[in-house]
Protein backbone atom coordinates (compact mmCIF):
# COMPACT_ATOMS: atom_id res chain seq x y z
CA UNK A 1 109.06 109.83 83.62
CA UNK A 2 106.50 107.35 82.29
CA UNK A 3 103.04 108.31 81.35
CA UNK A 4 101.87 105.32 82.89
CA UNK A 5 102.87 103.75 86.50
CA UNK A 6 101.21 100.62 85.45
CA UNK A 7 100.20 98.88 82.36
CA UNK A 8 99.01 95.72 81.62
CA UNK A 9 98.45 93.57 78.56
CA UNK A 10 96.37 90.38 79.00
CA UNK A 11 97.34 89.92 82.67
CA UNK A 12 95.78 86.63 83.43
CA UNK A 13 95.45 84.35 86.32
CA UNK A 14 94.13 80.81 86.79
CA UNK A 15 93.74 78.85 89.98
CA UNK A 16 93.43 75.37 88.77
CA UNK A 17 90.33 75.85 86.22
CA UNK A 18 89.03 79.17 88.54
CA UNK A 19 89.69 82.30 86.15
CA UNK A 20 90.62 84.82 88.69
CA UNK A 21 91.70 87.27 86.40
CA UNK A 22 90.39 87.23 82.69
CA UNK A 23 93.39 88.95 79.92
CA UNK A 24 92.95 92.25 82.11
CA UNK A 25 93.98 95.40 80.08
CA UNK A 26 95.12 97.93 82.87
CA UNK A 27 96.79 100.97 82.83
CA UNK A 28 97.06 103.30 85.53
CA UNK A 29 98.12 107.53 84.34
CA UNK A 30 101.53 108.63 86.24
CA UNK A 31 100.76 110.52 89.62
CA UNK A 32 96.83 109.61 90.07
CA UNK A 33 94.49 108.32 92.56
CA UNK A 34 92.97 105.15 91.11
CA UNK A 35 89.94 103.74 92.26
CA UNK A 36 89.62 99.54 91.61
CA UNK A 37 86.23 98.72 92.18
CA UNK A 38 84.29 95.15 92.09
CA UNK A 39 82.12 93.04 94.07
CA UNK A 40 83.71 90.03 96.46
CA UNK A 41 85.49 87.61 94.03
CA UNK A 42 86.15 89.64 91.36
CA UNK A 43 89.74 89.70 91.14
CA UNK A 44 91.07 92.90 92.53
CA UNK A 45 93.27 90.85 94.93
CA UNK A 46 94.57 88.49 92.70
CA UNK A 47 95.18 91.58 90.55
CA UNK A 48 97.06 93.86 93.41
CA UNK A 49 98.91 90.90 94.23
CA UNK A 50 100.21 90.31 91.08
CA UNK A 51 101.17 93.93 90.37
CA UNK A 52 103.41 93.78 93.02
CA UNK A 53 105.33 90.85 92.19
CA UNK A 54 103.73 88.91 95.08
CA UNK A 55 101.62 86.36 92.52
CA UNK A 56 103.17 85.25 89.04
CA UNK A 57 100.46 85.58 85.93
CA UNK A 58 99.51 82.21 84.46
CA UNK A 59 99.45 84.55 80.84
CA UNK A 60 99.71 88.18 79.69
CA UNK A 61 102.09 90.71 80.39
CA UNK A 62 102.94 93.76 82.33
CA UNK A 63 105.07 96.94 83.32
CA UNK A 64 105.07 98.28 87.23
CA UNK A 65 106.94 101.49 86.84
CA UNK A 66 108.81 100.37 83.91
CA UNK A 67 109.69 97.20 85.07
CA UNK A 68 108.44 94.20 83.76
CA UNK A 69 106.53 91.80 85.88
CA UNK A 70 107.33 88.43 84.86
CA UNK A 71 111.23 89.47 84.77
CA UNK A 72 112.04 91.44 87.83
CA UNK A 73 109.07 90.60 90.21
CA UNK A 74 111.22 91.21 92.59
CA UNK A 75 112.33 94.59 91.81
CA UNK A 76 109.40 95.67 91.88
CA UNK A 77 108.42 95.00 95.55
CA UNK A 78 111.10 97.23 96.21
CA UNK A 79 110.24 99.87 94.15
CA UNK A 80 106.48 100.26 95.45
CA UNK A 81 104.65 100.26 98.59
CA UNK A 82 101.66 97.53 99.54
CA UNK A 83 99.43 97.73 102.44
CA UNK A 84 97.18 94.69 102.46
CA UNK A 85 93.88 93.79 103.83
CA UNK A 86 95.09 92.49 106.84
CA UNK A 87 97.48 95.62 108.41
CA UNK A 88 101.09 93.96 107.95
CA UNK A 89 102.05 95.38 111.74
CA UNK A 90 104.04 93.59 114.49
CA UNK A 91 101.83 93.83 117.44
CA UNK A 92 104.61 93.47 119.84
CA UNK A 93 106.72 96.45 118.67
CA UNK A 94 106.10 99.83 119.19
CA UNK A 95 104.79 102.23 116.17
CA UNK A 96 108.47 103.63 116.10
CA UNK A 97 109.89 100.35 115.93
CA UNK A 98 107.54 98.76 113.39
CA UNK A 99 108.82 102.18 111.01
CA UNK A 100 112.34 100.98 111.78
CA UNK A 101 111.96 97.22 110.88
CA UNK A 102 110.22 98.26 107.25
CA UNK A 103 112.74 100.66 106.75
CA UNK A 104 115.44 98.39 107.34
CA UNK A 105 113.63 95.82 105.43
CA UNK A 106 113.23 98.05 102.54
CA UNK A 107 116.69 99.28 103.03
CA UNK A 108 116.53 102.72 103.54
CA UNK A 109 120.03 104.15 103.69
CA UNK A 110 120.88 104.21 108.00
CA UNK A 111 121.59 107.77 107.88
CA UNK A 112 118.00 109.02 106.46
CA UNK A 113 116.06 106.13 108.66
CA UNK A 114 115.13 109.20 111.18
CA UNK A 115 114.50 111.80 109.20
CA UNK A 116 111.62 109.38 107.22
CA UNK A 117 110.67 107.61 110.25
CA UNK A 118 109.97 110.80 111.57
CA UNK A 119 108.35 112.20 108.70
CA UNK A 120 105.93 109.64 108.43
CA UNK A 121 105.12 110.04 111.60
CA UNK A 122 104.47 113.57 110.93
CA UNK A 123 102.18 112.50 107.97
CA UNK A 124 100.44 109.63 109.45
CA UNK A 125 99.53 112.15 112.41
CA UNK A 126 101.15 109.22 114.98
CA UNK A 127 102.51 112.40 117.03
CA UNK A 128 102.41 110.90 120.67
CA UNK A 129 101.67 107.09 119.75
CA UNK A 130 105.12 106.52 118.80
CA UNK A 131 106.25 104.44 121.75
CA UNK A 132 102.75 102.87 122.24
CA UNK A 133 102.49 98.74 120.86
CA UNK A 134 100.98 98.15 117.63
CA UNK A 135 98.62 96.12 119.33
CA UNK A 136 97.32 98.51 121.70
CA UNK A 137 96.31 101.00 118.75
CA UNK A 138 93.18 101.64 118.13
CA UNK A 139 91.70 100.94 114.50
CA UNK A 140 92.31 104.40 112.89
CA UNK A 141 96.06 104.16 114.41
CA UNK A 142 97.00 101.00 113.44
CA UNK A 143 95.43 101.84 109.57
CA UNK A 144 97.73 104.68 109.76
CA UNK A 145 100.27 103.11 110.93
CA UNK A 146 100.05 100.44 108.43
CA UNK A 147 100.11 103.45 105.34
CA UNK A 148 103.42 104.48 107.20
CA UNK A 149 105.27 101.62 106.89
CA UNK A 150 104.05 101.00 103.26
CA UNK A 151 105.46 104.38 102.76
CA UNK A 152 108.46 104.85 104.45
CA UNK A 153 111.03 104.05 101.84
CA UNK A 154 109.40 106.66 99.36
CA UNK A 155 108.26 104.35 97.04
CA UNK A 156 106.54 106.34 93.55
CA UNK A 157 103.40 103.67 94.00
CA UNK A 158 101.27 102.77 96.40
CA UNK A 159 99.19 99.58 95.92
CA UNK A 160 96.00 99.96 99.08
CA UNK A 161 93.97 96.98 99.05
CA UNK A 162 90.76 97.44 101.32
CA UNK A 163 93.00 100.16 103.35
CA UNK A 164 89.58 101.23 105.29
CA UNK A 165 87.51 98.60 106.05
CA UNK A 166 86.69 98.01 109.43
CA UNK A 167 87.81 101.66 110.46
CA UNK A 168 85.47 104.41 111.90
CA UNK A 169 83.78 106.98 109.55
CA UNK A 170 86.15 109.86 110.84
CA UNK A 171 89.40 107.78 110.60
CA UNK A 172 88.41 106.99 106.92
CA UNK A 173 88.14 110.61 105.93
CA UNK A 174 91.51 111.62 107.60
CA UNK A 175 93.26 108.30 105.90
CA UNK A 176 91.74 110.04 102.31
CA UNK A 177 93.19 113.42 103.32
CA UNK A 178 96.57 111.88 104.08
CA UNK A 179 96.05 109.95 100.43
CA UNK A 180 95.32 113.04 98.39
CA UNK A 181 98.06 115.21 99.55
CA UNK A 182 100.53 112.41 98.30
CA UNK A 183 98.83 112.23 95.16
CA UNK A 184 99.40 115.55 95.02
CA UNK A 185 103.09 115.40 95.94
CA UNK A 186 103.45 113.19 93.26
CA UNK A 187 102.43 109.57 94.06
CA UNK A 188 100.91 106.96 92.34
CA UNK A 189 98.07 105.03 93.86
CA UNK A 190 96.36 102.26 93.48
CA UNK A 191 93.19 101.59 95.86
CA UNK A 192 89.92 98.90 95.86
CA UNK A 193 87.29 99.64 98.18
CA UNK A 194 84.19 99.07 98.36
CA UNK A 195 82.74 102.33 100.07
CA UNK A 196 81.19 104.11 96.97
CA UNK A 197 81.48 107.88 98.12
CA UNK A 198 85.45 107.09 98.65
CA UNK A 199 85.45 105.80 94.58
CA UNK A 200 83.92 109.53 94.01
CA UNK A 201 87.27 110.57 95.47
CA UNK A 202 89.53 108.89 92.80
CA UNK A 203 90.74 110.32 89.95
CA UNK A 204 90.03 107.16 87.58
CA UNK A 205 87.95 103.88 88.26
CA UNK A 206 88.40 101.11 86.27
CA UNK A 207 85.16 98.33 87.52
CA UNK A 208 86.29 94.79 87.60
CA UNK A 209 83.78 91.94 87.24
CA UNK A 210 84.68 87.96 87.28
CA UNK A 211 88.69 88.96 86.61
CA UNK A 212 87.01 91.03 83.54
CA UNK A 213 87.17 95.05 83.33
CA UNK A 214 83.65 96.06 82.37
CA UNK A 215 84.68 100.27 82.87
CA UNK A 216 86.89 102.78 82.96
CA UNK A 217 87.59 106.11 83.02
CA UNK A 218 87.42 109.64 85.20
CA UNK A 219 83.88 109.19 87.35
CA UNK A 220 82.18 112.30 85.47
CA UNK A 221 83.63 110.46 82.34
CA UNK A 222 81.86 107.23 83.32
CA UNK A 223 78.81 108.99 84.17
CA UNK A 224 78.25 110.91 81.04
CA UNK A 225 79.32 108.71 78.61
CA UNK A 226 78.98 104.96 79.86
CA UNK A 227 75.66 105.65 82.08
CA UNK A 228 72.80 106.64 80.11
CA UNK A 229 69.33 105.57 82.07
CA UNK A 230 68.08 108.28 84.14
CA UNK A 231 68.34 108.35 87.62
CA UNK A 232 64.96 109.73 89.72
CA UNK A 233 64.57 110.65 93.14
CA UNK A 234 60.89 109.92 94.77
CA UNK A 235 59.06 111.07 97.87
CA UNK A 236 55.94 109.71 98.63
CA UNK A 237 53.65 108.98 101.31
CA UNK A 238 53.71 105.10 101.64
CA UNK A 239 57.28 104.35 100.96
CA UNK A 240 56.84 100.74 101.06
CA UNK A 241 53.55 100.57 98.98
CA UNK A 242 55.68 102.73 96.38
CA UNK A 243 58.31 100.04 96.65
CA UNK A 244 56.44 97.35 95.74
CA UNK A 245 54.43 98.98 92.80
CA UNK A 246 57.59 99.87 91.09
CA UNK A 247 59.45 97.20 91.67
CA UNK A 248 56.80 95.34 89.54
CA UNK A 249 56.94 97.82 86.81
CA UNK A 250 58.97 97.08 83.48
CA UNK A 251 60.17 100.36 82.95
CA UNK A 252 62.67 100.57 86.22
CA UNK A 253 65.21 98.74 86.67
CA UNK A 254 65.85 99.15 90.33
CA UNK A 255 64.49 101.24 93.74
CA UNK A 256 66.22 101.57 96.57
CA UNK A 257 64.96 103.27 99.38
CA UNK A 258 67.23 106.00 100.68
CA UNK A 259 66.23 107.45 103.75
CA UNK A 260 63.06 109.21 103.57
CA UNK A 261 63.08 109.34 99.45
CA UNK A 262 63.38 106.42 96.68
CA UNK A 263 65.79 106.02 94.13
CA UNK A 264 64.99 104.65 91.09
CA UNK A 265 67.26 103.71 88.21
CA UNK A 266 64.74 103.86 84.72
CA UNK A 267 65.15 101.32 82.44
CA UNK A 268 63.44 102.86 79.64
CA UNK A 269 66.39 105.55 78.91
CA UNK A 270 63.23 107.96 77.46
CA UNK A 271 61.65 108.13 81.04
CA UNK A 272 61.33 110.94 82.80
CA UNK A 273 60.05 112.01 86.07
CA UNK A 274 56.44 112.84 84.95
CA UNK A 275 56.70 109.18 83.63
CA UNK A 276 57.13 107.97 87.07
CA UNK A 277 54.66 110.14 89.21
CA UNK A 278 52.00 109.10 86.52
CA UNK A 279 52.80 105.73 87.50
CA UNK A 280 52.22 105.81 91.08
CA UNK A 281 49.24 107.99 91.17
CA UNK A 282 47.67 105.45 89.33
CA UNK A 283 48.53 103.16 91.58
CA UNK A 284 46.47 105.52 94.29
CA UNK A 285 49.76 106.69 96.11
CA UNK A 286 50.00 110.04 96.91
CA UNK A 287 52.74 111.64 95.33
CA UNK A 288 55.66 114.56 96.93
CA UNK A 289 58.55 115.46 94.86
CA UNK A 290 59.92 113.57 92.07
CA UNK A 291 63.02 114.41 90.38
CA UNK A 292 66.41 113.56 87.86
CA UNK A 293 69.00 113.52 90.04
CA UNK A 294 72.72 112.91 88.93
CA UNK A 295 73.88 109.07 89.66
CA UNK A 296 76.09 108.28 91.82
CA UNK A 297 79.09 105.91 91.79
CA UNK A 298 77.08 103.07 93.45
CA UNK A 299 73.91 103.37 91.03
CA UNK A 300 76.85 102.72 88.12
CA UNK A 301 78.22 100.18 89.85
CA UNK A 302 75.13 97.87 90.93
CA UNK A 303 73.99 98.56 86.95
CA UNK A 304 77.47 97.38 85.57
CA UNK A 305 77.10 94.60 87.63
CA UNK A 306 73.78 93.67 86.99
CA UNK A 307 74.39 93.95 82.92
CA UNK A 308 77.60 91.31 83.43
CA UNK A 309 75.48 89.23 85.53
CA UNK A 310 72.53 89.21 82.61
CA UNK A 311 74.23 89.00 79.99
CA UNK A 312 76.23 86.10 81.68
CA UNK A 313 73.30 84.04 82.56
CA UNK A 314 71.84 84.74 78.67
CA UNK A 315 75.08 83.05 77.48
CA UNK A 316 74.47 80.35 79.85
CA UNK A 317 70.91 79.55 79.12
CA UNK A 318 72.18 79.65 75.03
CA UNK A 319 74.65 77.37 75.66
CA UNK A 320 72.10 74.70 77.07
């Protein structure tokens, strides 16, 4: 077996003179959970859909489980599974029957169509909305539903693109419970979303920016060794007095309010929370608990983001 399900050299893609995807360098480790993160327009699409043979590169190169993109496209959409944005179901057929068209479609042998229709069943937890219309479903169902089909010729990868949006907060954790225990069974996958405390699930992330991959690695990894400003939690009295007054102040570099706290991200990577509680008492706010907390995937995220975007506009301005 190959250490890698996926690896890419270069993978590029141009829509007229739109760079969608910028010489990407990509590889995804054998029998993971990876996490492809980016803002709107940043190529994870164009990037899914060209891993699975769907889109041809305009440049580069790349293997899907050791077969070669530009060669074989077509070999590999057999060979994985691909569950889109937009649920691939047939609203007029029943859940059963929508397993039975992708299994014939995907040519599973006729005499193990039951046992995996009825497996993923099983796994999908469709127990008793097997002879109920796809478009009757409700949102969790058909998402479900939707990860069955992708799944029900076995395939050793799983491309997921956007698999929860629009779903309820209690359907998303039971589609990540299903996704972990095939990880752990042994498959591959491949998942963008843009819910940050479902990238803290992942095993890797790799963050894409303007078709560009700006980080990558395990998200302790990223945390220790790519994120280096501290990270400080803030409770005060006048929440959106303390906004403002360090907003305006040089040394963060951005608050969010969270709740009933703040969160800062310090530019200066020498602050420290004394640093900050200075700050607003002398700004006459009265001042609660202030503390380093540990960032999260979101505060690396928006800061990877906001670098790009900086250093992009620096470029631009040099160039006039």
């Amino acid at each position: 077996m190959n250490e890698y399900a996926v690896v890419t050299e270069g993978l590029t893609r141009r829509f007229g003179k739109v760079v969608a995807v910028d010489h990407l360098d990509f590889r995804v480790r054998t029998g993971e959970l990876y996490g492809f993160l980016g803002p709107n327009g940043a190529g994870k699409s164009t990037t899914l859909r060209m891993l699975c043979g769907i889109l041809e590169p305009t440049e580069g190169r790349g293997t899907v489980l050791g077969i070669d993109l530009i060669r074989e496209p077509e070999r590999v959409k057999s060979a994985i599974g691909y569950m889109s944005q937009k649920f691939s179901l047939y609203d007029d057929l029943s859940a059963e029957e929508n397993l039975t068209f992708y299994a014939r479609v995907y040519m599973v042998p006729r005499p193990e169509r039951a046992g995996r229709i009825a497996r993923m069943i099983r796994l999908a937890d469709l127990t008793g909305q097997e002879t109920k219309r796809a478009a009757t479903l409700s949102g969790g169902y058909r998402q479900r539903l939707a990860l069955a089909c992708a799944l029900v010729h076995a395939p050793r990868l799983v491309f997921l693109d956007e698999p929860t949006a629009g779903v309820d907060p209690v359907s998303r954790r039971n589609f990540w419970g299903i996704m972990r225990r095939l990880v752990d069974e042994g498959t591959t996958a491949v998942v963008t979303t843009h819910y940050m405390d479902e990238a803290e699930l992942c095993d890797t992330l790799g963050f894409i920016y303007q078709g560009k991959l700006i980080a990558h690695g395990t998200p302790a990894s990223i945390k220790q060794e790519t994120f280096r400003q501290p990270v400080v939690e803030v409770e005060a009295d006048d929440l959106r007095r303390a906004t403002d007054v360090l907003a305006e102040w040089e040394a963060v570099e951005e608050v969010t309010r969270v709740g009933t706290r703040l969160r800062l991200v310090l530019a200066d990577l020498r602050g420290t929370p004394e640093d900050v509680a200075a700050y607003l008492k002398r700004a006459g706010l009265a001042v609660g608990s202030v503390r380093e907390v540990e960032p999260s995937v979101e505060d690396l995220f928006v800061s990877f983001v906001d670098k790009e975007r900086k250093a992009r506009l620096r470029e631009q301005l040099r160039a006039v």
